[in-house]
N, C-alpha and C. Protein backbone atom coordinates (compact mmCIF):
# COMPACT_ATOMS: atom_id res chain seq x y z
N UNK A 1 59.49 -37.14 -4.00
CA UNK A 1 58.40 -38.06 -4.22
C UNK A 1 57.17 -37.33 -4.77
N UNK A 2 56.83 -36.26 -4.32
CA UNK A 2 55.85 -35.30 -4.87
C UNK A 2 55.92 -34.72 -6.25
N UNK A 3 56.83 -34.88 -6.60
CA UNK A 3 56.99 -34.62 -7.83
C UNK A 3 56.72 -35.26 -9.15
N UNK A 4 57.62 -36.41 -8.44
CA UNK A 4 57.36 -37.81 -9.70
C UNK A 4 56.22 -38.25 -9.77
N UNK A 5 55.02 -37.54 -8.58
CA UNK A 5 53.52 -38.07 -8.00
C UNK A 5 52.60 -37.56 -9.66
N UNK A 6 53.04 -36.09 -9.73
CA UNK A 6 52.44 -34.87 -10.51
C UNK A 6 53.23 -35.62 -11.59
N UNK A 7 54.21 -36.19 -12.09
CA UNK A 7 54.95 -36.40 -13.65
C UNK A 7 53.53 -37.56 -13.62
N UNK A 8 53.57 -38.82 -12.74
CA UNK A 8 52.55 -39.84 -13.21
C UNK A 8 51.18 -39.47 -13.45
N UNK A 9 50.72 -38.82 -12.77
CA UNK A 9 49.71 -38.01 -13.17
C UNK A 9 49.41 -37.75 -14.40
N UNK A 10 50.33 -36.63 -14.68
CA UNK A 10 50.43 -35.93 -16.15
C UNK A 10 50.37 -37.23 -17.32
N UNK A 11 51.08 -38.57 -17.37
CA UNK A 11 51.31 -39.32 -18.06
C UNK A 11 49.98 -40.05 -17.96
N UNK A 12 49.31 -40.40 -16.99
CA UNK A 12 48.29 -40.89 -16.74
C UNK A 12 47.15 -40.28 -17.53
N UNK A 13 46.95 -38.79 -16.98
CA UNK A 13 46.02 -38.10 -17.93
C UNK A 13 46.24 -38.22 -19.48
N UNK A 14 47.39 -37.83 -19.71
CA UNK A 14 47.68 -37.62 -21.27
C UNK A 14 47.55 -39.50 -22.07
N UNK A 15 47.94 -40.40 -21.17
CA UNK A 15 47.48 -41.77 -22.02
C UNK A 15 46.02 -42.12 -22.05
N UNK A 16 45.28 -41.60 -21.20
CA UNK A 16 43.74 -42.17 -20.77
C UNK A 16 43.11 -40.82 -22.00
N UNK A 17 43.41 -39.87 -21.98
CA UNK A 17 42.94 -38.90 -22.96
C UNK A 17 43.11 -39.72 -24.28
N UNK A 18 44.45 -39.64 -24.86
CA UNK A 18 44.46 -40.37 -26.15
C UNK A 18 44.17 -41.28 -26.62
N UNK A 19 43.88 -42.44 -25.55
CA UNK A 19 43.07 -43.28 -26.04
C UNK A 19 42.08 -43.49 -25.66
N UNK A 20 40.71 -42.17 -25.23
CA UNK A 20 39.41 -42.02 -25.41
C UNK A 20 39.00 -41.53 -26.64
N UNK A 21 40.02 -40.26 -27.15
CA UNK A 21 40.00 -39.80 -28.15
C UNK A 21 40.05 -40.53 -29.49
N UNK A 22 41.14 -41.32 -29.60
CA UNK A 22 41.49 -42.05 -30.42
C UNK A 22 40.01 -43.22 -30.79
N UNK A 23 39.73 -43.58 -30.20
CA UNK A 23 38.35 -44.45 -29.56
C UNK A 23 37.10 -43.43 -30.13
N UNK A 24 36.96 -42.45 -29.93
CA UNK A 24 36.17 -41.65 -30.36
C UNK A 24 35.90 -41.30 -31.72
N UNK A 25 37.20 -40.42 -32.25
CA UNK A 25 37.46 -40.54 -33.43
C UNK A 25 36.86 -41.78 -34.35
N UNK A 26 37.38 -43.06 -34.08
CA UNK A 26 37.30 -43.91 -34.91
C UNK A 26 35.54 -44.11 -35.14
N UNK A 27 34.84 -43.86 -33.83
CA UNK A 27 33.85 -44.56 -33.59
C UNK A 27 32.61 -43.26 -34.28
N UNK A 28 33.01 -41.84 -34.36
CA UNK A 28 32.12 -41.37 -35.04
C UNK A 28 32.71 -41.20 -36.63
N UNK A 29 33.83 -41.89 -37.24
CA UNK A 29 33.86 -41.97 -38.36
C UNK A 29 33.10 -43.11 -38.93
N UNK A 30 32.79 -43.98 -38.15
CA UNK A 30 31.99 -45.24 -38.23
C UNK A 30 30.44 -44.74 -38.73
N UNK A 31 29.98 -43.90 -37.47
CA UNK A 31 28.52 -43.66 -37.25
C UNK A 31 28.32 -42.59 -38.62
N UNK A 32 28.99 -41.77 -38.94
CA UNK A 32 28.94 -40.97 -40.13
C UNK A 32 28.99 -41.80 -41.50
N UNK A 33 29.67 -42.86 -41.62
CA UNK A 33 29.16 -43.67 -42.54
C UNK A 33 28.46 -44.56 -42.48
N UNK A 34 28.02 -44.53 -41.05
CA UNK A 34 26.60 -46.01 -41.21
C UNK A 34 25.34 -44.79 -41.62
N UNK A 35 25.33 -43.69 -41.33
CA UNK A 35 24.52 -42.56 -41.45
C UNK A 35 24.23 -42.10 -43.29
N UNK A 36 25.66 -42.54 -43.42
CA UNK A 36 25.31 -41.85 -45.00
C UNK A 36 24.74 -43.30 -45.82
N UNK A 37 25.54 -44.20 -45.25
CA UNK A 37 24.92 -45.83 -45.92
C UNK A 37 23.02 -45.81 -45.91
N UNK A 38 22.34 -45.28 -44.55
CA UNK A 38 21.55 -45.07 -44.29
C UNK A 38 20.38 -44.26 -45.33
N UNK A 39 21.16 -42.98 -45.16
CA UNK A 39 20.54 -42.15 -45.48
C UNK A 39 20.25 -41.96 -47.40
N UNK A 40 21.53 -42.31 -47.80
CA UNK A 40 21.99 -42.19 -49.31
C UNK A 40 21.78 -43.29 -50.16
N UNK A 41 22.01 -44.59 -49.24
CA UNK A 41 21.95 -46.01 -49.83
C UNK A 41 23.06 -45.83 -50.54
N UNK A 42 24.67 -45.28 -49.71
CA UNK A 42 25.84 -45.86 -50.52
C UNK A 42 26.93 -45.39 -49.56
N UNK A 43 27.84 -46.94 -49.90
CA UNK A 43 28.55 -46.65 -48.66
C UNK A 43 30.01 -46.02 -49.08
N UNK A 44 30.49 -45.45 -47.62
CA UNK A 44 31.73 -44.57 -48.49
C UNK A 44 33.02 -45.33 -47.84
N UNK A 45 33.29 -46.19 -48.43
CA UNK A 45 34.68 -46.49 -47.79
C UNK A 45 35.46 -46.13 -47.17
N UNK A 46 36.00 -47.15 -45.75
CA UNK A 46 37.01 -46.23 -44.90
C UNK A 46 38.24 -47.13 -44.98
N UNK A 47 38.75 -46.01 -45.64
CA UNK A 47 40.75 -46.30 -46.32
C UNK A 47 41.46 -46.86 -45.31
N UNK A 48 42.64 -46.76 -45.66
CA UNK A 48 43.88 -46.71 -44.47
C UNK A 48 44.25 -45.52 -44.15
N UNK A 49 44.17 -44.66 -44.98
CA UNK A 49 44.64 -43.22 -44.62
C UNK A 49 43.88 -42.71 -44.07
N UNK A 50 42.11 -42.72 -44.13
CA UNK A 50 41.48 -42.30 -42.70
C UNK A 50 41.85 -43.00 -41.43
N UNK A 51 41.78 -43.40 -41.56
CA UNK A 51 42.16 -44.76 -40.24
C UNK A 51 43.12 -43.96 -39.97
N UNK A 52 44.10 -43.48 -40.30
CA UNK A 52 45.89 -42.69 -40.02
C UNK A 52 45.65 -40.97 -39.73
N UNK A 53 44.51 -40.61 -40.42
CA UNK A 53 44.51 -39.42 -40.33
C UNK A 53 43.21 -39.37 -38.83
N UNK A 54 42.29 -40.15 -38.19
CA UNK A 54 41.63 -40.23 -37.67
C UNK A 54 42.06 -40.70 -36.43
N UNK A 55 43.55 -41.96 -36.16
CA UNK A 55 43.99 -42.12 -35.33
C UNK A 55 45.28 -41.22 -35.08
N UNK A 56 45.72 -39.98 -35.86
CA UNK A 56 46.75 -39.18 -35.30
C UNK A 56 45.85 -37.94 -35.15
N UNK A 57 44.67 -37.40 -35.15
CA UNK A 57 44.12 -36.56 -34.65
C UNK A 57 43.70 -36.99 -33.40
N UNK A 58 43.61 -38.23 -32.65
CA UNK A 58 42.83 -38.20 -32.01
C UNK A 58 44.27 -38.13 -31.25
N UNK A 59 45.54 -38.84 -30.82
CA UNK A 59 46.53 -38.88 -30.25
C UNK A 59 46.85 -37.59 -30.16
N UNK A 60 46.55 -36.44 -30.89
CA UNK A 60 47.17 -34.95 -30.75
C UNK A 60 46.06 -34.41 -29.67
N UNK A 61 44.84 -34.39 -29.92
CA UNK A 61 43.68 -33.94 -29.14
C UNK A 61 43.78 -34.24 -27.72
N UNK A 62 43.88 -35.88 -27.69
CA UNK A 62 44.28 -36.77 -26.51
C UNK A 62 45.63 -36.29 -25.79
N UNK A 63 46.72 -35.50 -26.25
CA UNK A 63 47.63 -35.33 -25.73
C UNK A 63 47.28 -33.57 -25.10
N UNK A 64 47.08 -32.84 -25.80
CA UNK A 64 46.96 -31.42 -25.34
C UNK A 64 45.56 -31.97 -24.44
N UNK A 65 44.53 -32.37 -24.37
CA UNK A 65 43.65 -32.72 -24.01
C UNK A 65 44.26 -33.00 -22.38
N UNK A 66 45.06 -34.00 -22.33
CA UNK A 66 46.00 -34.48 -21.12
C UNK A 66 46.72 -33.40 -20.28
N UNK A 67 47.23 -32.70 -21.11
CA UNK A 67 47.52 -31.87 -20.28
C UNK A 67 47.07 -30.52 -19.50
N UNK A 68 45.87 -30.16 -20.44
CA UNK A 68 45.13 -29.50 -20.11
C UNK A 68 44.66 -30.03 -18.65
N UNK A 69 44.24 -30.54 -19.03
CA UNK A 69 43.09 -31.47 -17.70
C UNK A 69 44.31 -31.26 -16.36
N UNK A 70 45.57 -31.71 -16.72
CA UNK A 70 46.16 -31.96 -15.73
C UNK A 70 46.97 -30.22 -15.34
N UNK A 71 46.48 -29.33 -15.78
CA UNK A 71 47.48 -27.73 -15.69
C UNK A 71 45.71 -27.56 -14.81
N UNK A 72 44.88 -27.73 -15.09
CA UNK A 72 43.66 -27.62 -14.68
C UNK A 72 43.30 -27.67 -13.30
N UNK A 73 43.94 -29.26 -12.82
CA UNK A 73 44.17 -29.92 -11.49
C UNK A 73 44.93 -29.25 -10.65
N UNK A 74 46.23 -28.87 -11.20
CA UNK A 74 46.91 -28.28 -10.47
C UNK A 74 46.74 -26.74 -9.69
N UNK A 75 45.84 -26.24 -10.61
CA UNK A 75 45.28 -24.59 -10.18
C UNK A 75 44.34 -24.48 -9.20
N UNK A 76 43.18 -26.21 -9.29
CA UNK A 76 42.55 -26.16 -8.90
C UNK A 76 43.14 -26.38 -7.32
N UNK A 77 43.90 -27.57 -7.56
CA UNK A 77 44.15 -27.42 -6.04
C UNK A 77 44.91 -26.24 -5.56
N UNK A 78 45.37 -25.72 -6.31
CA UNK A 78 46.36 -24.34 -5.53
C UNK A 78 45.29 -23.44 -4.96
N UNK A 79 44.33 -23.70 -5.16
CA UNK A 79 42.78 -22.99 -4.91
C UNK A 79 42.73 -23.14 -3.77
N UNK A 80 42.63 -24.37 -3.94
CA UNK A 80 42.05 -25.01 -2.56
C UNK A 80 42.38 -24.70 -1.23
């Protein structure tokens, strides 16, 4: 039972990571072009392929991100 405790965990971290990240991503590709719309008076279009290249960086980040956090937990409590 302790085991499968630490697998949900791990899955837990690594889905809540990727989709903060993912969330993130999108949301300062946003602010960088409301910034240049702003600043330049011209706006730069956001493709489909940012959108693809912005939502699979953030799923990679979000995933090592996940597990980090969760190799993290585990040391910490071995600390403890």
């Amino acid at each position: 039972m302790k085991k499968n405790n630490g697998v949900l965990l791990l899955l837990v971290s690594i889905l809540l990571s990727m989709v903060m990240f993912v969330f993130l991503n999108l949301l300062c590709a946003f602010m960088v072009r409301g910034y240049v719309l702003i600043r330049y008076d011209e706006w730069q279009p956001y493709e489909i392929t940012n959108f693809w290249d912005d939502f699979g960086s953030g799923i990679v980040v979000g995933i090592v991100f996940g597990i980090a956090l969760t190799i993290g937990g585990v040391i910490l409590k071995k600390l403890k």
